[in-house]
C-alpha atoms as a PDB file:
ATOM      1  CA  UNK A   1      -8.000 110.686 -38.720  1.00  0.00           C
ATOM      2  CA  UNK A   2     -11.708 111.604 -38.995  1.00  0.00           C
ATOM      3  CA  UNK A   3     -13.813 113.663 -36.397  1.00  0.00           C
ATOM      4  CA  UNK A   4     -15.917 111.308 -34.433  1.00  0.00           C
ATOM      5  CA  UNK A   5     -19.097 111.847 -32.215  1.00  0.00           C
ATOM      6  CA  UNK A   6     -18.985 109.736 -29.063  1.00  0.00           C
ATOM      7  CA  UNK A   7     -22.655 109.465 -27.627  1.00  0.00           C
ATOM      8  CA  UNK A   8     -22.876 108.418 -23.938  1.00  0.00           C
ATOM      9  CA  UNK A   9     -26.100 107.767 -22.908  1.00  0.00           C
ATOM     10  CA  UNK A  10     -26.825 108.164 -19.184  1.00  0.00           C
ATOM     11  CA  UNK A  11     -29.270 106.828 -16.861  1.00  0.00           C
ATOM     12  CA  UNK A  12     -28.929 107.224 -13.308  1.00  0.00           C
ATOM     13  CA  UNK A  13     -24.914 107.482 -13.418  1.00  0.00           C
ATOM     14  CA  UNK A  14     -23.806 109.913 -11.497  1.00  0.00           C
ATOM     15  CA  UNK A  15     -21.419 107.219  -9.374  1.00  0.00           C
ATOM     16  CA  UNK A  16     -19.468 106.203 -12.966  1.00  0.00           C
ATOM     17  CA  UNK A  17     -20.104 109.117 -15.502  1.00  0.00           C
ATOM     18  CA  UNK A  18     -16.982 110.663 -14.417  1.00  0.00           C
ATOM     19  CA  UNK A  19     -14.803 107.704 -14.883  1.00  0.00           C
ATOM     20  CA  UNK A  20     -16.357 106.974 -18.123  1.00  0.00           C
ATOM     21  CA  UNK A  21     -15.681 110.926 -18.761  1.00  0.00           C
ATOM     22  CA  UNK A  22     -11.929 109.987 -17.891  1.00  0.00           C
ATOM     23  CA  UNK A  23     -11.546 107.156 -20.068  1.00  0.00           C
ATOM     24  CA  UNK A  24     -13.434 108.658 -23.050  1.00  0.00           C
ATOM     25  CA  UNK A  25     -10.980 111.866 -23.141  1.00  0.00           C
ATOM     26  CA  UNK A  26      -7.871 109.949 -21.807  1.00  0.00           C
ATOM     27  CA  UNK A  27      -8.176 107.588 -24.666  1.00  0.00           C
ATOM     28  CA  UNK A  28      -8.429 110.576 -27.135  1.00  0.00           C
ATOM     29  CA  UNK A  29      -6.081 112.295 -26.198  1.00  0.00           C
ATOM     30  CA  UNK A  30      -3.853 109.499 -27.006  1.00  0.00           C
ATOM     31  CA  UNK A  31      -5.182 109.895 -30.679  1.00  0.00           C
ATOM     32  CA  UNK A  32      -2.941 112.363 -32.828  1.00  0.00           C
ATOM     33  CA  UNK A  33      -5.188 114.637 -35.090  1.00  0.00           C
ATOM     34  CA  UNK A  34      -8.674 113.271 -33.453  1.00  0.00           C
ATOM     35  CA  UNK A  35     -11.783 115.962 -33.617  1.00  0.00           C
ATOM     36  CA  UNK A  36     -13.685 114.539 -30.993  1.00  0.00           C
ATOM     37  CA  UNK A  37     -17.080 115.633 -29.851  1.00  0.00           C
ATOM     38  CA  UNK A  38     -18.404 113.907 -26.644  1.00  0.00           C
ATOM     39  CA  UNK A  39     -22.764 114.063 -26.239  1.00  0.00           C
ATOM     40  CA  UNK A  40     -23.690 112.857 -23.214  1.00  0.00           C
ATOM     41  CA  UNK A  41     -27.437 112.194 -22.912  1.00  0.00           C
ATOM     42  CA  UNK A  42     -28.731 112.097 -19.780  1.00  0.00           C
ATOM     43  CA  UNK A  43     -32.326 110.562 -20.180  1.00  0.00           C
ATOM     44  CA  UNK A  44     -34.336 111.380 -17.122  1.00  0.00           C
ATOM     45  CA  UNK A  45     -31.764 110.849 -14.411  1.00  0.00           C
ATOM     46  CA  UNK A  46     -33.040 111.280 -10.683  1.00  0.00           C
ATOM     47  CA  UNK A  47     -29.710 111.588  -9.391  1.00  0.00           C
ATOM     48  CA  UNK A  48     -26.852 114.133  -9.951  1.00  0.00           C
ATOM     49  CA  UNK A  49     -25.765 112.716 -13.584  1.00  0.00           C
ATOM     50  CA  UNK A  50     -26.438 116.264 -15.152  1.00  0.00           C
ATOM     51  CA  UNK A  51     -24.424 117.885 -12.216  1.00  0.00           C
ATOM     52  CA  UNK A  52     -21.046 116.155 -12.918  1.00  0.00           C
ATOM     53  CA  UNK A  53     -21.284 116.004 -16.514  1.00  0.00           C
ATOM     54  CA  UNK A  54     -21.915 119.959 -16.069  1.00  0.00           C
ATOM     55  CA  UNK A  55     -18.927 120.104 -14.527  1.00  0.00           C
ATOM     56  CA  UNK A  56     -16.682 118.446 -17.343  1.00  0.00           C
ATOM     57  CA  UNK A  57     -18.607 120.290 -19.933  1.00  0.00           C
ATOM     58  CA  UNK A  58     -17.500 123.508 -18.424  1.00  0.00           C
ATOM     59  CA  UNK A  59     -13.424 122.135 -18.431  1.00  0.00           C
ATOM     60  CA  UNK A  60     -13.554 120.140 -21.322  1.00  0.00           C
ATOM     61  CA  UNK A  61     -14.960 121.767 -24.737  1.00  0.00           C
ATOM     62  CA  UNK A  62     -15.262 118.719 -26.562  1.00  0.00           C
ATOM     63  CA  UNK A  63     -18.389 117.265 -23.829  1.00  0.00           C
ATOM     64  CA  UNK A  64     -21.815 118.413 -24.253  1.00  0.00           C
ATOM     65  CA  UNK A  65     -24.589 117.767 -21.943  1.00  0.00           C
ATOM     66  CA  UNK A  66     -28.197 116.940 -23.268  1.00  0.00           C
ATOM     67  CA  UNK A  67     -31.250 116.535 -21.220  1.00  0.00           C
ATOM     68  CA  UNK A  68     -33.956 114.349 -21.519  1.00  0.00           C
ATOM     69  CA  UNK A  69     -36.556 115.700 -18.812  1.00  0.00           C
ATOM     70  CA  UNK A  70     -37.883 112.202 -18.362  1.00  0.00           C
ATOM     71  CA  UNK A  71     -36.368 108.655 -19.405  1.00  0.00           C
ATOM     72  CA  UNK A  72     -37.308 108.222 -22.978  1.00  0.00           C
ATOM     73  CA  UNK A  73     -34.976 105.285 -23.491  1.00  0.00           C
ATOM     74  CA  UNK A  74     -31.624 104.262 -25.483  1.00  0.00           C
ATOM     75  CA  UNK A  75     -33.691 104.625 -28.683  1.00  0.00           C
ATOM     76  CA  UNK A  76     -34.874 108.240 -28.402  1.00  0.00           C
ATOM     77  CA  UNK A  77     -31.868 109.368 -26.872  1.00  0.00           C
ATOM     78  CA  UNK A  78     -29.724 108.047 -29.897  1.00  0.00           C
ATOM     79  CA  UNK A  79     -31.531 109.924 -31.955  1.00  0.00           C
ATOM     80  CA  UNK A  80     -30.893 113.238 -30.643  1.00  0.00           C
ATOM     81  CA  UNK A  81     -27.741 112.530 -30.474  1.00  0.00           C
ATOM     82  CA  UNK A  82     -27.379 111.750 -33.724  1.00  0.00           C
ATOM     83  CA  UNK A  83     -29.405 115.036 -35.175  1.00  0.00           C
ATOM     84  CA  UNK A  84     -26.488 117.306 -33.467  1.00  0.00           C
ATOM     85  CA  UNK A  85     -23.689 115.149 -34.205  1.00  0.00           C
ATOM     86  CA  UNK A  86     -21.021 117.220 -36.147  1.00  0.00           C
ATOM     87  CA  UNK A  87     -18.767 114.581 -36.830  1.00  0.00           C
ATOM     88  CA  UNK A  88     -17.983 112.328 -39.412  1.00  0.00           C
ATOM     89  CA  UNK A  89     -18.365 109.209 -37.409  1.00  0.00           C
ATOM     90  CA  UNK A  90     -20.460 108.042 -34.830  1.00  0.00           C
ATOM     91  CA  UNK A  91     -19.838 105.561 -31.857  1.00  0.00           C
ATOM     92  CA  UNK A  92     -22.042 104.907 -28.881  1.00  0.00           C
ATOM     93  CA  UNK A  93     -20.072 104.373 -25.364  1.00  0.00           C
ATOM     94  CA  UNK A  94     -21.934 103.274 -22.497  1.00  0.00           C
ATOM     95  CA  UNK A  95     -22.428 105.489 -19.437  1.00  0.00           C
ATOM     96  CA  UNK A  96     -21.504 103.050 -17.225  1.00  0.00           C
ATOM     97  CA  UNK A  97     -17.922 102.836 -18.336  1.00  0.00           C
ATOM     98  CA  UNK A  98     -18.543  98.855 -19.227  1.00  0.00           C
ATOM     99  CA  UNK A  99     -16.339  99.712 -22.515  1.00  0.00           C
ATOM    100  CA  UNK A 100     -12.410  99.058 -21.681  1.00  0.00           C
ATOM    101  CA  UNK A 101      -9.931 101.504 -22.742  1.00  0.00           C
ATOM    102  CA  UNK A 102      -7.970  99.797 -25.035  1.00  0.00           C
ATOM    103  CA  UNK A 103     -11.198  98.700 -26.909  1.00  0.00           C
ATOM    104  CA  UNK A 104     -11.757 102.184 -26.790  1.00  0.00           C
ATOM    105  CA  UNK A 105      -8.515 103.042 -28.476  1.00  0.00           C
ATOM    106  CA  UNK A 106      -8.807 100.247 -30.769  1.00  0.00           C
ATOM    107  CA  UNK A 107     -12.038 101.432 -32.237  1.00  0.00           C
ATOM    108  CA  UNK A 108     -11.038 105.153 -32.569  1.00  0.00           C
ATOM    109  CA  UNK A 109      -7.954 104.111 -34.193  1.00  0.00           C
ATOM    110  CA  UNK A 110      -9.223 101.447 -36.867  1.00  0.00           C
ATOM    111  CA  UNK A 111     -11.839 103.920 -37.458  1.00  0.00           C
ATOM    112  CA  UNK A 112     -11.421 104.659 -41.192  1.00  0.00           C
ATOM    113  CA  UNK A 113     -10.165 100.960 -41.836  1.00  0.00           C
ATOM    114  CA  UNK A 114     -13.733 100.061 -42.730  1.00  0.00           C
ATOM    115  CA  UNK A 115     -17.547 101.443 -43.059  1.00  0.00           C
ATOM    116  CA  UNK A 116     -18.043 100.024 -39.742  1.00  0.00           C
ATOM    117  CA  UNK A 117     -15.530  99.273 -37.169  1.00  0.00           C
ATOM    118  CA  UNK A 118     -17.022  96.516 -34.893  1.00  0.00           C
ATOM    119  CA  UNK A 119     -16.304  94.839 -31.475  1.00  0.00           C
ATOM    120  CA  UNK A 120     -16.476  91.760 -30.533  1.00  0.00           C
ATOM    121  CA  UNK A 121     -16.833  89.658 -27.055  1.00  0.00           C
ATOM    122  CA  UNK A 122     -14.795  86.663 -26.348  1.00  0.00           C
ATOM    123  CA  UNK A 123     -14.858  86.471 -22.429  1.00  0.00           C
ATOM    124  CA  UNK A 124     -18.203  85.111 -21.714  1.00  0.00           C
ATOM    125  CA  UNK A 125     -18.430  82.667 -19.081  1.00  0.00           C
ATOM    126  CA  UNK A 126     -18.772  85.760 -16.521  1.00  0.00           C
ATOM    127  CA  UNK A 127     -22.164  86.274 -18.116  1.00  0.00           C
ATOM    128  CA  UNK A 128     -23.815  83.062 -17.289  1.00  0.00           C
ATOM    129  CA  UNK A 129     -25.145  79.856 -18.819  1.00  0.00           C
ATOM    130  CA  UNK A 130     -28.421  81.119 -19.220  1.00  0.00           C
ATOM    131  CA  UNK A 131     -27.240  84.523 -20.861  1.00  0.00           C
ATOM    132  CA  UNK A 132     -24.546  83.096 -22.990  1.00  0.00           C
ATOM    133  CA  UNK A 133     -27.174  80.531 -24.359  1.00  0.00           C
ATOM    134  CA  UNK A 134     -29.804  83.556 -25.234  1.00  0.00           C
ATOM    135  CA  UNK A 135     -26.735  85.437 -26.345  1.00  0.00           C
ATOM    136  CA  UNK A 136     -25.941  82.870 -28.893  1.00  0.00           C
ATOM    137  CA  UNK A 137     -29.291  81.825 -29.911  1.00  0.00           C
ATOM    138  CA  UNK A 138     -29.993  85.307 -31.032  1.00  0.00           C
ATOM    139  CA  UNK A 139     -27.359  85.561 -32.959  1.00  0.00           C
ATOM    140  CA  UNK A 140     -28.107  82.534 -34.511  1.00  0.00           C
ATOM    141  CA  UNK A 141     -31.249  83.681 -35.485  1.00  0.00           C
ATOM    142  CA  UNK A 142     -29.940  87.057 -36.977  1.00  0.00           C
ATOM    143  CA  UNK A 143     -27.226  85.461 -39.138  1.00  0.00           C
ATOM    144  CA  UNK A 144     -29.580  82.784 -40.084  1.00  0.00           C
ATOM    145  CA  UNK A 145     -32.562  84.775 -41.096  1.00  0.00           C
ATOM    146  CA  UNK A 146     -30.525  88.301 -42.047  1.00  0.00           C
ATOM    147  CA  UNK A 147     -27.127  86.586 -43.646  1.00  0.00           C
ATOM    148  CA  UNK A 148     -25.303  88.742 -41.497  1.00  0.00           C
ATOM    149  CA  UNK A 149     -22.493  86.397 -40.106  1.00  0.00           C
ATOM    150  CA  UNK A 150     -20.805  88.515 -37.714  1.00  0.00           C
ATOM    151  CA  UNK A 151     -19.247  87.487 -34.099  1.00  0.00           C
ATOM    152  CA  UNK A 152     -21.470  90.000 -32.380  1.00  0.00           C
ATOM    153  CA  UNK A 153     -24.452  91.794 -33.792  1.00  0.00           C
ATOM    154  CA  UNK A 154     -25.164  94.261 -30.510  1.00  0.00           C
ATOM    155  CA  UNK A 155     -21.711  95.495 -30.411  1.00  0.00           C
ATOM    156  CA  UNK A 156     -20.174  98.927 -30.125  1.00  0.00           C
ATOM    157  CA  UNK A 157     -19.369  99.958 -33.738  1.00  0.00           C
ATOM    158  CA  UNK A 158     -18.097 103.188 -35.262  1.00  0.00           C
ATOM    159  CA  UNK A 159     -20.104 104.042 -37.841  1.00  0.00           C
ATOM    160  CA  UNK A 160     -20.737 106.645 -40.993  1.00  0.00           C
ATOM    161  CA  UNK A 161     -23.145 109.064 -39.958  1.00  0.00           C
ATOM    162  CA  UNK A 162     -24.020 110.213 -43.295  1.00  0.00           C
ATOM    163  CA  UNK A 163     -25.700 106.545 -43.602  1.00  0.00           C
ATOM    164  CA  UNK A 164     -26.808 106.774 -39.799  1.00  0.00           C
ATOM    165  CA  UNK A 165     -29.221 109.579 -40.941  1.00  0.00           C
ATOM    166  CA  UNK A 166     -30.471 107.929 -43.944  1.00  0.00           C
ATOM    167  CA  UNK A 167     -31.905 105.188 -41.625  1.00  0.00           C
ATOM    168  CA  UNK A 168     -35.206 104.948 -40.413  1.00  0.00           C
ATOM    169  CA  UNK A 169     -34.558 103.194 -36.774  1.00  0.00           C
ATOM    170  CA  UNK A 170     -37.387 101.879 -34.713  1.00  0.00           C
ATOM    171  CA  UNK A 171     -36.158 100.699 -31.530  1.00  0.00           C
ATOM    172  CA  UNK A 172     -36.862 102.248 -28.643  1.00  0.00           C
ATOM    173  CA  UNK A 173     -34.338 100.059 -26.130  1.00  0.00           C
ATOM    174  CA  UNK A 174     -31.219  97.947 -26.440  1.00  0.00           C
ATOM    175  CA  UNK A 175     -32.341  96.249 -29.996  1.00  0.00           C
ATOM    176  CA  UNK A 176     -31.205  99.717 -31.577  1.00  0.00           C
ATOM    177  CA  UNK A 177     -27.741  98.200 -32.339  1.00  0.00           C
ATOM    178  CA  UNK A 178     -28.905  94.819 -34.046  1.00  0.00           C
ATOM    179  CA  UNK A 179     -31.307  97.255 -35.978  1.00  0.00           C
ATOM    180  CA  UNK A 180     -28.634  99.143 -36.986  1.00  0.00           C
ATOM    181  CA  UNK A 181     -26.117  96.992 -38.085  1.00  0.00           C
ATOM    182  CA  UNK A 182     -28.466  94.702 -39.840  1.00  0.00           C
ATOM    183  CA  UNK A 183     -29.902  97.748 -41.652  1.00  0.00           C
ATOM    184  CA  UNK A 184     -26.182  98.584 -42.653  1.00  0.00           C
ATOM    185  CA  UNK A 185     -24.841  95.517 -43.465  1.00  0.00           C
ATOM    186  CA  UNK A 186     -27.400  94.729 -45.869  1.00  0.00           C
ATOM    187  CA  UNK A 187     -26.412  97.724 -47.793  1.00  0.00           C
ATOM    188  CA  UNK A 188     -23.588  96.127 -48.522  1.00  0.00           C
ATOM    189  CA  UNK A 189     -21.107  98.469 -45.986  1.00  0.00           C
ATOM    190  CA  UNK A 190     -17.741  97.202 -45.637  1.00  0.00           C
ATOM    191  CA  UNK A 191     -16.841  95.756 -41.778  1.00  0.00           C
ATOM    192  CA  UNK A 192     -14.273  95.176 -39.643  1.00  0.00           C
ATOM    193  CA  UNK A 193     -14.660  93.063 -36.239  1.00  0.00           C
ATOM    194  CA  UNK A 194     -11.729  93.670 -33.498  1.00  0.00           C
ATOM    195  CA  UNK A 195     -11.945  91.492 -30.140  1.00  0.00           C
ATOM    196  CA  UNK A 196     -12.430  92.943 -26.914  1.00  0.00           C
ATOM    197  CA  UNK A 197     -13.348  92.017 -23.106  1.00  0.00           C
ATOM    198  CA  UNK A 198     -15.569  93.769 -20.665  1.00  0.00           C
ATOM    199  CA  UNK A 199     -15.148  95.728 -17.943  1.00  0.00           C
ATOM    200  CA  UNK A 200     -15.048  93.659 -14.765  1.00  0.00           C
ATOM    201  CA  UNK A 201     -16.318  94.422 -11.443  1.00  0.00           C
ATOM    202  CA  UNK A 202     -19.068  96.740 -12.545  1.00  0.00           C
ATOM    203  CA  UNK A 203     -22.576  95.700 -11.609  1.00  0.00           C
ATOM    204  CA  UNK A 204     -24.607  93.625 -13.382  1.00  0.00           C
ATOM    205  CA  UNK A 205     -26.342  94.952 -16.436  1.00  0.00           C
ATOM    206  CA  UNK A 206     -30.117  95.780 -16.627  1.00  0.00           C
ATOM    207  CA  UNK A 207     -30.409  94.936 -20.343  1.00  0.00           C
ATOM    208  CA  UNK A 208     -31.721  91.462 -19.573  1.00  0.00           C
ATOM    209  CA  UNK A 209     -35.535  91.744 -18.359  1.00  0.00           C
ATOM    210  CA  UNK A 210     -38.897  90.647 -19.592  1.00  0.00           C
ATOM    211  CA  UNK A 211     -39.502  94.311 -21.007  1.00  0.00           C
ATOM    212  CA  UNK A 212     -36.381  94.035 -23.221  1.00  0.00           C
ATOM    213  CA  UNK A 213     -37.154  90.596 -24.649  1.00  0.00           C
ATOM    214  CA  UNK A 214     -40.296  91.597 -25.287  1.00  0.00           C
ATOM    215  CA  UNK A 215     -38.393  94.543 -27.452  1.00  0.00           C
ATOM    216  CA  UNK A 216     -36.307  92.538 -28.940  1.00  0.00           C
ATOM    217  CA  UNK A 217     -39.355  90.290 -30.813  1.00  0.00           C
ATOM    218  CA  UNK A 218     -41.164  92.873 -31.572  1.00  0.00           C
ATOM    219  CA  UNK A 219     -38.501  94.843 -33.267  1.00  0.00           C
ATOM    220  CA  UNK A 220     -37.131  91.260 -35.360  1.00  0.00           C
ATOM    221  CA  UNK A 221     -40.116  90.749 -36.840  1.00  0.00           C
ATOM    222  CA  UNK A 222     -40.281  95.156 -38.082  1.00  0.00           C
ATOM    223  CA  UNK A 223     -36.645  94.484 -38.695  1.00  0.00           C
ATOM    224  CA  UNK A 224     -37.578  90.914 -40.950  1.00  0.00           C
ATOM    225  CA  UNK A 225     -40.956  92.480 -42.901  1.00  0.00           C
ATOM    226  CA  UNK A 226     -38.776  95.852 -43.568  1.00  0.00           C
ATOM    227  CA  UNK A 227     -35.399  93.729 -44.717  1.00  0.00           C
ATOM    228  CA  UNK A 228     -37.447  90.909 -46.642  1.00  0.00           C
ATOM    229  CA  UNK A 229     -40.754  91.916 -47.851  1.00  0.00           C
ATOM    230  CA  UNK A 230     -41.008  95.994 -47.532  1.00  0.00           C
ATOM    231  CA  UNK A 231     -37.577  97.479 -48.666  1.00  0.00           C
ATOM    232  CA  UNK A 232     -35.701  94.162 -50.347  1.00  0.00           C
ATOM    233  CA  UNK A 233     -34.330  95.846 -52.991  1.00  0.00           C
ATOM    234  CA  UNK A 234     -32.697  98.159 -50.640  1.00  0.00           C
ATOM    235  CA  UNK A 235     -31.167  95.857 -48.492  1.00  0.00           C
ATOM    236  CA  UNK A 236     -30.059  93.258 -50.980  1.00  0.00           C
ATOM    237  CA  UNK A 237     -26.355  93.801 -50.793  1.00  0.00           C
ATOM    238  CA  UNK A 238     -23.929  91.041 -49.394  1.00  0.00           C
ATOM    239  CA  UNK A 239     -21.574  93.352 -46.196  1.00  0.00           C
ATOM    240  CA  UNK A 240     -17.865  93.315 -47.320  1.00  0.00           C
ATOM    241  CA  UNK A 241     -15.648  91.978 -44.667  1.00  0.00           C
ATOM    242  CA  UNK A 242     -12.386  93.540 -44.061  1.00  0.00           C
ATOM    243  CA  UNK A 243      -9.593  91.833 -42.757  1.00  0.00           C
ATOM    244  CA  UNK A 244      -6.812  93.768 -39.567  1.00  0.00           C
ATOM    245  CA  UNK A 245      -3.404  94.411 -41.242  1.00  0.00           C
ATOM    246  CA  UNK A 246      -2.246  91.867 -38.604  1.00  0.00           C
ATOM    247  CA  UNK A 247      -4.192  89.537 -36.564  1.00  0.00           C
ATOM    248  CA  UNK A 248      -5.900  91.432 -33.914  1.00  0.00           C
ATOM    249  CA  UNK A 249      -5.451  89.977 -30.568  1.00  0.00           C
ATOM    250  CA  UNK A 250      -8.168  90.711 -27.763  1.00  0.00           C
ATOM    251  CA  UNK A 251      -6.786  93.031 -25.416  1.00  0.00           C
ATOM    252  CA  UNK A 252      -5.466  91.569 -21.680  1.00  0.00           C
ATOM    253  CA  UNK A 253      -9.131  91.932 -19.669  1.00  0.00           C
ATOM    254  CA  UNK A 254      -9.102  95.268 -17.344  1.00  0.00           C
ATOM    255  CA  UNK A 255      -7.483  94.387 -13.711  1.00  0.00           C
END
């Protein structure tokens, strides 16, 4: 069982942080021989986030609270994250606790199966026919234009950190995870994908607005010149899938 950093970035959640606290450390203590380390960055939070993370920090050794003074977005805040990590893997875990528990479980326990450990989304008619459409189209154009044929390219993922840190990242918002995955994939990392569902009931997320769309273009076409015409040597190698023991069914969706 490897030690694995969980990162939790936090915005303005002091309503869910401690249920996503819960979850996090119920899950791993379910997890015989897990090192877990828990970062929890709150990035410029107006409300009491700080406060009740404080107050796990001081029960729980394994949570750590980090301060952004002002909101520097997902980006930055994975970043310092990932210079204190002390583990040997890294997975990010929204603050609002939109990540089910037996996902959760899933990924810590499949995390040495591959390079990358990767979820996967098949409940998506809650989302919309606008947002599935934009949803698929953009993956589309990754696998189509990056040869990166996976069933989700922004989702949660365990990953090396050793190879985390050898990665320049430039996205400063919610195109981070296509950035990274991308990056890794085409250095030929091994992957495995495991299904999942959302959280249901939670409020509606923010991560579809003009300002993030706008992201997301701008960081494809870095993300294209760096993969195609900057670095191609470096990211020339085909990802390895790896197959579950045993089919993986999605978990039953949260109740």
């Amino acid at each position: 069982m490897p030690s694995i950093t969980i990162m939790i970035p936090a915005l303005n959640e002091e309503r869910r942080i401690g249920t996503t606290l819960d979850t996090v450390l119920g899950v791993a203590a379910g997890q015989p021989g897990l090192r877990l380390e828990i970062l929890v960055v709150d990035d410029g939070s107006r409300d009491n986030t700080a406060g009740v993370v404080a107050g796990y920090a001081d029960r729980f050794p394994s949570v750590r609270l980090i301060r952004h003074p002002v909101n520097r977005g997902l980006g930055q805040a994975f970043r310092t994250a990932l210079a204190q990590a002390t583990g040997d893997k890294f997975l990010i875990v929204p603050g609002d606790n939109d990540l089910p528990a037996g996902t959760l479980g899933a990924l810590l326990a499949q995390a040495d199966a591959a390079d990358m450990v990767m979820c996967f989304f098949p409940d998506r008619a809650e989302r919309g026919r606008a947002r599935n459409a934009l949803s698929k189209l953009f993956g589309l154009i990754y696998a189509v234009c990056f040869d990166v044929h996976v069933q989700y390219i922004n989702g949660p993922c365990v990953y090396p950190v050793a190879r985390l840190r050898g990665l320049q990242i430039n996205s400063t918002r919610f195109s981070i995870v296509a950035e990274i995955n991308v990056k890794l994939l085409r250095q030929g990392l091994s992957f495995l994908e495991l299904p999942s569902y959302r959280q249901t009931g939670l409020t509606g997320s923010s991560s579809f607005s003009f300002r993030n769309l706008v992201e997301t273009a701008a960081v494809f076409c870095r993300l294209f010149y760096e993969v195609h015409l900057k670095s191609p040597a470096r990211y020339a190698r085909r990802p390895v899938r790896v197959m579950p023991a045993s089919p993986a069914p999605a978990p039953p969706p949260p109740v």
